[in-house]
PDB file of N, CA and C in Angstrom:
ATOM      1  N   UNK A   1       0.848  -1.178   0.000  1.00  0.00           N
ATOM      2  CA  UNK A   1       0.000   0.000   0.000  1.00  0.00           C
ATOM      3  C   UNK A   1       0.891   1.238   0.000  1.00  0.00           C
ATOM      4  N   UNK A   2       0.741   2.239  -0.889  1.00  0.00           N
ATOM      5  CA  UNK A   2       1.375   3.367  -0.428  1.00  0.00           C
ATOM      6  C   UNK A   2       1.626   3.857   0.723  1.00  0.00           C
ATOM      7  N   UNK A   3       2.871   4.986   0.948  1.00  0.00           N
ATOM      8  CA  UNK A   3       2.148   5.178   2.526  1.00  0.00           C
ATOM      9  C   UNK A   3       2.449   4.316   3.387  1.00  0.00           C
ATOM     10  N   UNK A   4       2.896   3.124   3.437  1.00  0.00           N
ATOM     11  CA  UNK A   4       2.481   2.288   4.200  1.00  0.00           C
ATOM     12  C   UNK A   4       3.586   2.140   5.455  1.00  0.00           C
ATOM     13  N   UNK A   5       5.043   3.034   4.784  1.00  0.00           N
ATOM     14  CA  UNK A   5       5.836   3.094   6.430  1.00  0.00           C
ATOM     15  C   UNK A   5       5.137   3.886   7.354  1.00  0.00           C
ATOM     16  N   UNK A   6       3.819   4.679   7.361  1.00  0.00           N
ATOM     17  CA  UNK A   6       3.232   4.675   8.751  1.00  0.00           C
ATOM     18  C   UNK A   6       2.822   4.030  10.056  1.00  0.00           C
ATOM     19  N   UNK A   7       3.437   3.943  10.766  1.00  0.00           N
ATOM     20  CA  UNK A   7       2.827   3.607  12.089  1.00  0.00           C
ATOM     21  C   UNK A   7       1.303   3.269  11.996  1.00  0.00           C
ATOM     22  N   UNK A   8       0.695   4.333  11.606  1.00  0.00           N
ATOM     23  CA  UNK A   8      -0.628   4.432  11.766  1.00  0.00           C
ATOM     24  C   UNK A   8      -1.487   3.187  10.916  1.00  0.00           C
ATOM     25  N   UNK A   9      -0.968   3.809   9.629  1.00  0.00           N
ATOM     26  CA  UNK A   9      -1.225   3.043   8.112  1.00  0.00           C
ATOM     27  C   UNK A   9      -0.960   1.081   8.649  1.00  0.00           C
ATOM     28  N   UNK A  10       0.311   0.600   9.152  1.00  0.00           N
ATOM     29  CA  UNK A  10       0.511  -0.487   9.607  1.00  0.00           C
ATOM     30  C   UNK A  10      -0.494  -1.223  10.201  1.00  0.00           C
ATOM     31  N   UNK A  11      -0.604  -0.602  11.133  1.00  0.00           N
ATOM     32  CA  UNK A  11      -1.588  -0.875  12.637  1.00  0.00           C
ATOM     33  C   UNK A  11      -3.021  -0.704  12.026  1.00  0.00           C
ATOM     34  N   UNK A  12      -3.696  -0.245  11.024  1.00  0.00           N
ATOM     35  CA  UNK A  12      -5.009  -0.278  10.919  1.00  0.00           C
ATOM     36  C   UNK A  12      -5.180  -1.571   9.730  1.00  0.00           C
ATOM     37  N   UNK A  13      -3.957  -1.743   8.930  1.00  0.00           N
ATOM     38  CA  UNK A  13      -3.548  -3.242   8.183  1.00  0.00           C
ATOM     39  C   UNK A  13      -3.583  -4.343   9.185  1.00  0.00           C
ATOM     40  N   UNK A  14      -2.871  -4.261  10.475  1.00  0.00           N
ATOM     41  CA  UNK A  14      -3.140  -5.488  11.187  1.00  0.00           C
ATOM     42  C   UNK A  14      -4.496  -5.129  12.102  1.00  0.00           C
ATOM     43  N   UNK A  15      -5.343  -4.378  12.281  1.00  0.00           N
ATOM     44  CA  UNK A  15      -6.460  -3.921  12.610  1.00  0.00           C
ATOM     45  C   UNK A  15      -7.379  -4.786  11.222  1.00  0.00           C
ATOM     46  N   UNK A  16      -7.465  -4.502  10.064  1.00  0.00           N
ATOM     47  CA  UNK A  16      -8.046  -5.330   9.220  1.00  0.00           C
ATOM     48  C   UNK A  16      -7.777  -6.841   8.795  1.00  0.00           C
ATOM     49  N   UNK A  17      -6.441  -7.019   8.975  1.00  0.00           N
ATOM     50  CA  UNK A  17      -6.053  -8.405   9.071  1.00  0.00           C
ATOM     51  C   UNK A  17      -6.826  -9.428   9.634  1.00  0.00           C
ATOM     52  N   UNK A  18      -7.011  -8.460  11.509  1.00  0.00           N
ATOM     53  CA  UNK A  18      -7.255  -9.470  12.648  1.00  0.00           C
ATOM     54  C   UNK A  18      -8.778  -9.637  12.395  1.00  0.00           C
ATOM     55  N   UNK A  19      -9.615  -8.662  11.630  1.00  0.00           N
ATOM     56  CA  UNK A  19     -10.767  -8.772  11.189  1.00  0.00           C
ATOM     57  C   UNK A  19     -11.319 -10.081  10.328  1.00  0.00           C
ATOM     58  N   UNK A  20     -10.665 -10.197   9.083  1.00  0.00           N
ATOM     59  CA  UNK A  20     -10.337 -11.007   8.082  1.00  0.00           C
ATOM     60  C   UNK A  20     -10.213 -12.137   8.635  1.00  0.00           C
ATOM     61  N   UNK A  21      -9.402 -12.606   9.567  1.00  0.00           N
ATOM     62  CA  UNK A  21      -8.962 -13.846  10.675  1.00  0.00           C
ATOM     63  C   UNK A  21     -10.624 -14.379  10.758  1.00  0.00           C
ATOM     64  N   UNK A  22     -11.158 -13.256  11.970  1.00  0.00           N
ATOM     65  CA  UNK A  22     -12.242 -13.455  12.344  1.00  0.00           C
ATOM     66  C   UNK A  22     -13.360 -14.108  11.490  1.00  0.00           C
ATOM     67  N   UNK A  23     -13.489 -13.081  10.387  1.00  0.00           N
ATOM     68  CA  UNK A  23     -14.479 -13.946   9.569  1.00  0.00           C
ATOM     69  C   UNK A  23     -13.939 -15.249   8.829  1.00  0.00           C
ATOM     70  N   UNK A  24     -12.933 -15.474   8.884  1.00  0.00           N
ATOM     71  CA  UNK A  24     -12.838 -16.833   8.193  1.00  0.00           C
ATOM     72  C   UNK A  24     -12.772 -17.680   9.194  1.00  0.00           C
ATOM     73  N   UNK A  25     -12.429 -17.507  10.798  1.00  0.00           N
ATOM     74  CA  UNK A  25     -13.260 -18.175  11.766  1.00  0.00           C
ATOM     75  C   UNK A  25     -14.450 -18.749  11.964  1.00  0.00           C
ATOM     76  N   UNK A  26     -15.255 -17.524  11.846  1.00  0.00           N
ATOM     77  CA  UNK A  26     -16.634 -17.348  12.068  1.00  0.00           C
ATOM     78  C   UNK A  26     -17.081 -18.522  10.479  1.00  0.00           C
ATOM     79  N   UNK A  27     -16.780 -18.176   9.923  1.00  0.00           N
ATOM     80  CA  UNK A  27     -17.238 -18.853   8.635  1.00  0.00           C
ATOM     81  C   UNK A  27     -16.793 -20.576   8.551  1.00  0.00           C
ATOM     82  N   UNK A  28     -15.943 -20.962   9.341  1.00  0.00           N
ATOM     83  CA  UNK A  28     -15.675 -22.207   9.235  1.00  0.00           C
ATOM     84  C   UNK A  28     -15.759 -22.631  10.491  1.00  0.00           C
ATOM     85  N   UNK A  29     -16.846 -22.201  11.815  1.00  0.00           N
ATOM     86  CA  UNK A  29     -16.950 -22.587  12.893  1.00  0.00           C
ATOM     87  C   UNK A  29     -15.989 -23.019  14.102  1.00  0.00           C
ATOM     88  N   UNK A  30     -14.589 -22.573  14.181  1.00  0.00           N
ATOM     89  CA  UNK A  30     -14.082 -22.812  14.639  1.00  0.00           C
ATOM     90  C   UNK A  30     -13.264 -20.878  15.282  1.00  0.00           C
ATOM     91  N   UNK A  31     -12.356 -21.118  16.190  1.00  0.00           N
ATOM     92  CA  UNK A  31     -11.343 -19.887  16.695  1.00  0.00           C
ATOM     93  C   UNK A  31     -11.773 -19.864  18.480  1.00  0.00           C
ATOM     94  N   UNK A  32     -11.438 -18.656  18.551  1.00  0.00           N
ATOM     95  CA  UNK A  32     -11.829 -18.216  20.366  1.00  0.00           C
ATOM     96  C   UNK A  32     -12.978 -18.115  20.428  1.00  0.00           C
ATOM     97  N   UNK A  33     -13.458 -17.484  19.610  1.00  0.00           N
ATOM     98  CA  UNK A  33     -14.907 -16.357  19.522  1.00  0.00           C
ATOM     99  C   UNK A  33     -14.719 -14.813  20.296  1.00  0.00           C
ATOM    100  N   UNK A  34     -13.405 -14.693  20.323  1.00  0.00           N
ATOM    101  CA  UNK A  34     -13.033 -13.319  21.164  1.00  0.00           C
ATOM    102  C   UNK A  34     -12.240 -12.589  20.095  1.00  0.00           C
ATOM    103  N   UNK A  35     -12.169 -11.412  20.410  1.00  0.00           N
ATOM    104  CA  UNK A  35     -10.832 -11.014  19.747  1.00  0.00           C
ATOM    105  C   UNK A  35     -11.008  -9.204  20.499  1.00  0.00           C
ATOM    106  N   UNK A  36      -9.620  -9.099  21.153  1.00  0.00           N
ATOM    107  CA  UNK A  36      -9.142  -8.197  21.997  1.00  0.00           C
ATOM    108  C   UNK A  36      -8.114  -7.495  21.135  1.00  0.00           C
ATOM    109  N   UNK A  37      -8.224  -5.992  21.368  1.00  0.00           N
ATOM    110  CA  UNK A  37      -6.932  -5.198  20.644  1.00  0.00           C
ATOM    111  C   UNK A  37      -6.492  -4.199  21.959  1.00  0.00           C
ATOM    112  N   UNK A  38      -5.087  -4.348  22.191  1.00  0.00           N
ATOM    113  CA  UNK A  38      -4.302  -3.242  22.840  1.00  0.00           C
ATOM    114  C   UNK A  38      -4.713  -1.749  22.398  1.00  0.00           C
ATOM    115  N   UNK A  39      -4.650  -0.827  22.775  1.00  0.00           N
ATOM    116  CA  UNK A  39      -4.822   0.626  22.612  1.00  0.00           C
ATOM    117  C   UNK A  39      -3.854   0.997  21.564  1.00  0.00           C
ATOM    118  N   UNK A  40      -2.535  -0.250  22.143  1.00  0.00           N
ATOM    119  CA  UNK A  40      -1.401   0.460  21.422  1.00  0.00           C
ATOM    120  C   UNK A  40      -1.539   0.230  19.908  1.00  0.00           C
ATOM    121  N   UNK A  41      -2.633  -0.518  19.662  1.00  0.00           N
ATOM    122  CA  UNK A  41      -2.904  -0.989  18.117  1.00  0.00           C
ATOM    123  C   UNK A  41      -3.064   0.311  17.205  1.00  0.00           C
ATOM    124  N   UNK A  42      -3.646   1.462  18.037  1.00  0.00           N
ATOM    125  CA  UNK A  42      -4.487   2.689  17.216  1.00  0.00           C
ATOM    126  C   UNK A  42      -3.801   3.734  17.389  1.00  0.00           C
ATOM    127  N   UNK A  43      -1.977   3.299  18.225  1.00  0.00           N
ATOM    128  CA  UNK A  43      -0.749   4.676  18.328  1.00  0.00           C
ATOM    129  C   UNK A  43      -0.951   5.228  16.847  1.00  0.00           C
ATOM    130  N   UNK A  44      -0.758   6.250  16.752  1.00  0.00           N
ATOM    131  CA  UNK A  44      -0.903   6.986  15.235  1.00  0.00           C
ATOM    132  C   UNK A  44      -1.687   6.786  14.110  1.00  0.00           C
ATOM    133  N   UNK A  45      -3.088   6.819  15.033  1.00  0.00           N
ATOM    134  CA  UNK A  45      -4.072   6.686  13.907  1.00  0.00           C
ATOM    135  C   UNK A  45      -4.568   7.697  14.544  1.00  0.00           C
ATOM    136  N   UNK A  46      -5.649   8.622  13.365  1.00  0.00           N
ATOM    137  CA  UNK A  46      -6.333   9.421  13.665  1.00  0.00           C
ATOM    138  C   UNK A  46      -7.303   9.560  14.084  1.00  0.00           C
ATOM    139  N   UNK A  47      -8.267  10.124  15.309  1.00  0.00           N
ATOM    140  CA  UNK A  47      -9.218   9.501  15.926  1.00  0.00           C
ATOM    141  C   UNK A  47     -10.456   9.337  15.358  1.00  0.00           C
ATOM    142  N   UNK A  48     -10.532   9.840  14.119  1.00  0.00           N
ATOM    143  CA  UNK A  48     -12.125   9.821  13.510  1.00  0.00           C
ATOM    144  C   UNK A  48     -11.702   8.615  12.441  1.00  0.00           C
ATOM    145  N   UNK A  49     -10.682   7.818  12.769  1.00  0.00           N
ATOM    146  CA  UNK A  49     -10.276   6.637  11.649  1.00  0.00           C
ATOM    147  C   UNK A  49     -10.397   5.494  12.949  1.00  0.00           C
ATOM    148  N   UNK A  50      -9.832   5.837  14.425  1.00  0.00           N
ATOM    149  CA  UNK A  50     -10.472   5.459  15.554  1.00  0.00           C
ATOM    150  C   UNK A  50     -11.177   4.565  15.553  1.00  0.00           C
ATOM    151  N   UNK A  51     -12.352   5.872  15.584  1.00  0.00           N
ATOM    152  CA  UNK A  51     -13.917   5.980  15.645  1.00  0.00           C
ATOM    153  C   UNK A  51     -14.455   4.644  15.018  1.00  0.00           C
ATOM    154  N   UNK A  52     -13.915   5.003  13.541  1.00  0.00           N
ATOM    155  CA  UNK A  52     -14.639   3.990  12.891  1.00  0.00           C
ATOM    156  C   UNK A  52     -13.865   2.977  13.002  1.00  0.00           C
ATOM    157  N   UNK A  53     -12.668   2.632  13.054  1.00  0.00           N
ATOM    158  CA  UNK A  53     -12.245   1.099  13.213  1.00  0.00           C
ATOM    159  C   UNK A  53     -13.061   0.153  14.233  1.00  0.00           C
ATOM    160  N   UNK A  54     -13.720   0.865  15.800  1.00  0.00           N
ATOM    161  CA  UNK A  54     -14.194   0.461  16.835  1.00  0.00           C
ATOM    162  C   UNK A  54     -15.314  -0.497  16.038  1.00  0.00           C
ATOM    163  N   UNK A  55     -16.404   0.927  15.449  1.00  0.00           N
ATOM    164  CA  UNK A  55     -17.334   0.808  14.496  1.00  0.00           C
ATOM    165  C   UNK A  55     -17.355  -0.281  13.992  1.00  0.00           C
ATOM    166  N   UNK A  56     -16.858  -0.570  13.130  1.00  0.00           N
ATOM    167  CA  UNK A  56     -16.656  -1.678  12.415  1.00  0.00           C
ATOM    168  C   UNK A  56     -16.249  -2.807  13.103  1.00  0.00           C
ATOM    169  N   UNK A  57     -15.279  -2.927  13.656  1.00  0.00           N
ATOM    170  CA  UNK A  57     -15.335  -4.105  15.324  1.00  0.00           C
ATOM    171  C   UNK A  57     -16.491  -4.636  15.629  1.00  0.00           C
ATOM    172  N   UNK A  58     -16.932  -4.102  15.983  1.00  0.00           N
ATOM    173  CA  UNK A  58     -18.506  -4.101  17.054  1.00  0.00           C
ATOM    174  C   UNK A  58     -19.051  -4.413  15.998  1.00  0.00           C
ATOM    175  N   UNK A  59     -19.606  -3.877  14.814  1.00  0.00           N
ATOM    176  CA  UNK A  59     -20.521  -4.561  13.760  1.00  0.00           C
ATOM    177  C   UNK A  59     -19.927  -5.923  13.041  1.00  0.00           C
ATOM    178  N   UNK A  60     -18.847  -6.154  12.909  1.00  0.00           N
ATOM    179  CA  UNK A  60     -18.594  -7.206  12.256  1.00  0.00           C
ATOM    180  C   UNK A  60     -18.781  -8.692  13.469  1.00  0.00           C
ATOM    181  N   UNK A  61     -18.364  -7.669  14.909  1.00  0.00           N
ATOM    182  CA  UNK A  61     -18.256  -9.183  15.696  1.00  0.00           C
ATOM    183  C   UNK A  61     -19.916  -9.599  16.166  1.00  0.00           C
ATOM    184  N   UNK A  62     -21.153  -8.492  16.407  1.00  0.00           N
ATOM    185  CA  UNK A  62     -22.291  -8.392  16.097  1.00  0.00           C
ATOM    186  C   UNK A  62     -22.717 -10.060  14.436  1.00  0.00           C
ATOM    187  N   UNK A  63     -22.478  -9.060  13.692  1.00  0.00           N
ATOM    188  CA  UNK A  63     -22.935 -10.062  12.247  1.00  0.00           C
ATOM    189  C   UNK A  63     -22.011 -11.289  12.914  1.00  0.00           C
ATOM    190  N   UNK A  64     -21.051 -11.578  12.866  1.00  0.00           N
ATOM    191  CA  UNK A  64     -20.620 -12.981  12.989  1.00  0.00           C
ATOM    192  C   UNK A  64     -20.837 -13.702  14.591  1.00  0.00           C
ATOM    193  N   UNK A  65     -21.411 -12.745  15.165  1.00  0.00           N
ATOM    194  CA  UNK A  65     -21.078 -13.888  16.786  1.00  0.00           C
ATOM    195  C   UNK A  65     -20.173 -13.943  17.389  1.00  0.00           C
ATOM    196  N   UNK A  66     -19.008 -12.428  17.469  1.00  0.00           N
ATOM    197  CA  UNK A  66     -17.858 -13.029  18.242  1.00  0.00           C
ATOM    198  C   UNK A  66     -17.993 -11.752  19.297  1.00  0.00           C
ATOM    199  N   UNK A  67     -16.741 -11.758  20.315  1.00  0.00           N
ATOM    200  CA  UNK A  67     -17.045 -10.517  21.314  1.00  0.00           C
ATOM    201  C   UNK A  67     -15.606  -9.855  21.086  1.00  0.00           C
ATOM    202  N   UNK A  68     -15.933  -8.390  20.827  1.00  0.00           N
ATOM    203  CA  UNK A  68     -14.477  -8.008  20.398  1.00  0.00           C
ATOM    204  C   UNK A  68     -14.595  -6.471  20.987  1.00  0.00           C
ATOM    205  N   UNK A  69     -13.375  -6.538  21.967  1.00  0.00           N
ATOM    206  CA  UNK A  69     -13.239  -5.452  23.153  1.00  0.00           C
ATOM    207  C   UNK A  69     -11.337  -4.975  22.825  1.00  0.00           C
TER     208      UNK A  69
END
């Protein structure tokens, strides 16, 4: 990805990664059914990119059944 020696830019790639994980969990019935992120995941991200990463957390673990704090 362009861009992508950001801190920020990194961390919202493994922010979507750990997402991706999830649903192919969720989709083949198996994993924790949890999934937890450090604060330090969102060092140098901007907070209205934040906002919505949470957003999207919460709705994806909602649609699939998992609990993600």
């Amino acid at each position: 990805m362009p861009g992508s020696r950001s801190k920020g830019i990194k961390n919202i790639q493994i922010f979507c990664f750990d997402m991706m994980l999830m649903r192919l969990c969720a989709e083949r019935g198996t994993g924790p059914g949890f999934l937890v992120h450090d604060s330090h995941l969102f060092d140098g991200v901007d907070g209205r990119q934040i906002a919505s990463a949470l957003k999207v957390g919460a709705q994806t673990a909602k649609e699939l059944g998992f609990h993600y704090s």
